[in-house]
Protein backbone atom coordinates (compact mmCIF):
# COMPACT_ATOMS: atom_id res chain seq x y z
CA UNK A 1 104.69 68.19 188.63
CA UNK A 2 103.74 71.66 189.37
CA UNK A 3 107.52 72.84 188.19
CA UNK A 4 106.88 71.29 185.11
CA UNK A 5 103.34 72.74 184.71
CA UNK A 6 104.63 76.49 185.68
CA UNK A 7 107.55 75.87 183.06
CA UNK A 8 105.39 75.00 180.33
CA UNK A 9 103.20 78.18 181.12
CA UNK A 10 105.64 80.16 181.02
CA UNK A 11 107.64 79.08 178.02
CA UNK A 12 103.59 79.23 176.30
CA UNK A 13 103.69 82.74 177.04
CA UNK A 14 107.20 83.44 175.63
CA UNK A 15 106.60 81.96 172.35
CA UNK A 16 103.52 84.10 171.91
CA UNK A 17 105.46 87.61 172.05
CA UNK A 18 105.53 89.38 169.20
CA UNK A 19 109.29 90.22 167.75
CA UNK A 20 110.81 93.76 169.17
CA UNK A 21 109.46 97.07 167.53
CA UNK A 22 111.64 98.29 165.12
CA UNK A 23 111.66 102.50 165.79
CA UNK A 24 109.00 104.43 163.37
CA UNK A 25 110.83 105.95 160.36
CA UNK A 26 110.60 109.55 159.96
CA UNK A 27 110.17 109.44 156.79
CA UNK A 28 108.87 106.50 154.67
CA UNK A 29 110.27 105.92 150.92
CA UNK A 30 110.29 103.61 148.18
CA UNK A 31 113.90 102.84 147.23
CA UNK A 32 113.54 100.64 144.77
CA UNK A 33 110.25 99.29 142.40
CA UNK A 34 107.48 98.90 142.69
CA UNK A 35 108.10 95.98 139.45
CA UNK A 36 106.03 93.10 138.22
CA UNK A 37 107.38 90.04 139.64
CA UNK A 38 105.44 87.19 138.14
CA UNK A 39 102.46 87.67 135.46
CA UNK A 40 100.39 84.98 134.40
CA UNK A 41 96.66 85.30 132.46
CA UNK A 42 94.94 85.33 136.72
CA UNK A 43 97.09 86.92 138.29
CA UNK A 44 100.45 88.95 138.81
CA UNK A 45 102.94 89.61 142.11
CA UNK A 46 104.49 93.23 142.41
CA UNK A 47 107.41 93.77 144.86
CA UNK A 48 108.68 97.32 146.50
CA UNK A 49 111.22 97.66 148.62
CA UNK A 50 111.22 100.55 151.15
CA UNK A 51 113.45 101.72 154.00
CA UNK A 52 112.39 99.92 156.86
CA UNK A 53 108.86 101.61 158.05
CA UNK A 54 108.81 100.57 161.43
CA UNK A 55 106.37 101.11 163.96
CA UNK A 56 104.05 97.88 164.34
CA UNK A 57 105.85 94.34 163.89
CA UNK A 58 103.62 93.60 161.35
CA UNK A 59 103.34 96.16 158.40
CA UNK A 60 100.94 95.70 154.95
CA UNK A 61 101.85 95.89 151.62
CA UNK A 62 98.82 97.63 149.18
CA UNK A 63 98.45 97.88 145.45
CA UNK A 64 95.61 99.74 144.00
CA UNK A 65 94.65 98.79 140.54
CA UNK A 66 92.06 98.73 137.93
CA UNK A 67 92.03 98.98 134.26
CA UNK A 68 92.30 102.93 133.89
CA UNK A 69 94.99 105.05 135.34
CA UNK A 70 92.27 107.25 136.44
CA UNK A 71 90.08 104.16 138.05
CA UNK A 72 92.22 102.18 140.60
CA UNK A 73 89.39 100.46 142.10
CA UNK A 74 90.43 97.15 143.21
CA UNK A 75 92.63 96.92 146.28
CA UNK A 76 94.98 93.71 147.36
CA UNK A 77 97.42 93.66 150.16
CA UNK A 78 99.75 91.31 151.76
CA UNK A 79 101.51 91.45 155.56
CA UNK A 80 104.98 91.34 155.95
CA UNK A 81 106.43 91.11 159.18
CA UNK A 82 109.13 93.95 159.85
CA UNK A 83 112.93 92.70 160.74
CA UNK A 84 114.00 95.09 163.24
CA UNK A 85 117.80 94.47 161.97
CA UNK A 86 116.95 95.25 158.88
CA UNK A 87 117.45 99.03 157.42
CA UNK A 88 114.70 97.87 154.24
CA UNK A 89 111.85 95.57 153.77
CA UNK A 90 110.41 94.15 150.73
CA UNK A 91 107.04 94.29 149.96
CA UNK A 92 105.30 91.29 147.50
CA UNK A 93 101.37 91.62 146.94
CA UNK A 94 99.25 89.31 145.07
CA UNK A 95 96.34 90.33 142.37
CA UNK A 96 94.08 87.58 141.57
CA UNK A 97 91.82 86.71 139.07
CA UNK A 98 92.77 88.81 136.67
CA UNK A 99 91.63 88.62 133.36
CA UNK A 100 93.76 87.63 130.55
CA UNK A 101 95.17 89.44 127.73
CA UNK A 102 94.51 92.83 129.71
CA UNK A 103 96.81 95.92 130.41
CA UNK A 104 96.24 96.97 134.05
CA UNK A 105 97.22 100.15 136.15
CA UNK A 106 98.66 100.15 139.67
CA UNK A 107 99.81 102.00 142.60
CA UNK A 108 101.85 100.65 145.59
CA UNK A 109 101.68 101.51 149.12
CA UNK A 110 102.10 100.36 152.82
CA UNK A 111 100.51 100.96 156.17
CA UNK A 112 100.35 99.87 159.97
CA UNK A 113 99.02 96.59 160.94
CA UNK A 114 96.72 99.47 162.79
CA UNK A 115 95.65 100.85 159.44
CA UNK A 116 97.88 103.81 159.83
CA UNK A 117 99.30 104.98 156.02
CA UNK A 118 102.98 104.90 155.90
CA UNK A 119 101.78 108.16 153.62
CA UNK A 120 104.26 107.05 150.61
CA UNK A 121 102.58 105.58 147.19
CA UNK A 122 104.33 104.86 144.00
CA UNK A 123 104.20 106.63 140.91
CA UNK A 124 101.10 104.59 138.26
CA UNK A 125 103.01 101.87 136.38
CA UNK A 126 101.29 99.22 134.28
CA UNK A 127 101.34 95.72 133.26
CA UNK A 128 99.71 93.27 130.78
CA UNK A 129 98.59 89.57 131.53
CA UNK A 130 99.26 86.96 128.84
């Protein structure tokens, strides 16, 4: 009994480890995007792809967007957990309730599951809901 109570502890504490660090890149860049995905009248996906940030197991994709170029005042993110075999990761991020019929401005980024800027934004590109 207490083999099979040690075993299950253990095995408990296994299954909660996070995935291996993949090492920090020295340099963070978008390599391809950022592009609209999927627009509908509420709301649109954009997807970037960057070289593989690394760092944290757990990294955020960020868009910053409003309805100026010069006002990008809502923010939206989405996590993405990093694959430490992988040289890139893709980055999708949700916008909700949009409103319809309306040209919006945005600006992609990442950071750190700590917060920490992977200091690389996109160029302002637009889209228009339905």
């Amino acid at each position: 009994m207490l083999l099979i109570l040690t075993a299950a502890l253990l095995s408990a504490g296994l299954l909660a480890q996070e995935s291996p660090t993949t090492p920090r890149a020295a340099q963070v860049r978008i390599i391809q995007g950022p592009a609209v995905e999927l627009a509908t009248a509420y709301l649109t996906i954009v997807r970037w792809t960057t070289n593989n940030p690394g760092g944290s197991p757990v990294s955020y994709g960020i868009v910053y967007y409003g309805a100026s170029p010069e006002h990008l005042t809502e923010t939206a993110k989405s996590p993405v957990r990093l694959n430490p075999g992988h040289s890139t990761t893709t980055f999708r991020v949700r916008l909700d309730n949009l409103k319809p019929r309306t040209t919006y401005y945005f600006r992609a980024a990442s950071m750190d599951a700590n917060g920490e800027q992977h200091k690389v934004t996109s160029p302002v590109g637009s889209f228009s809901t339905p």
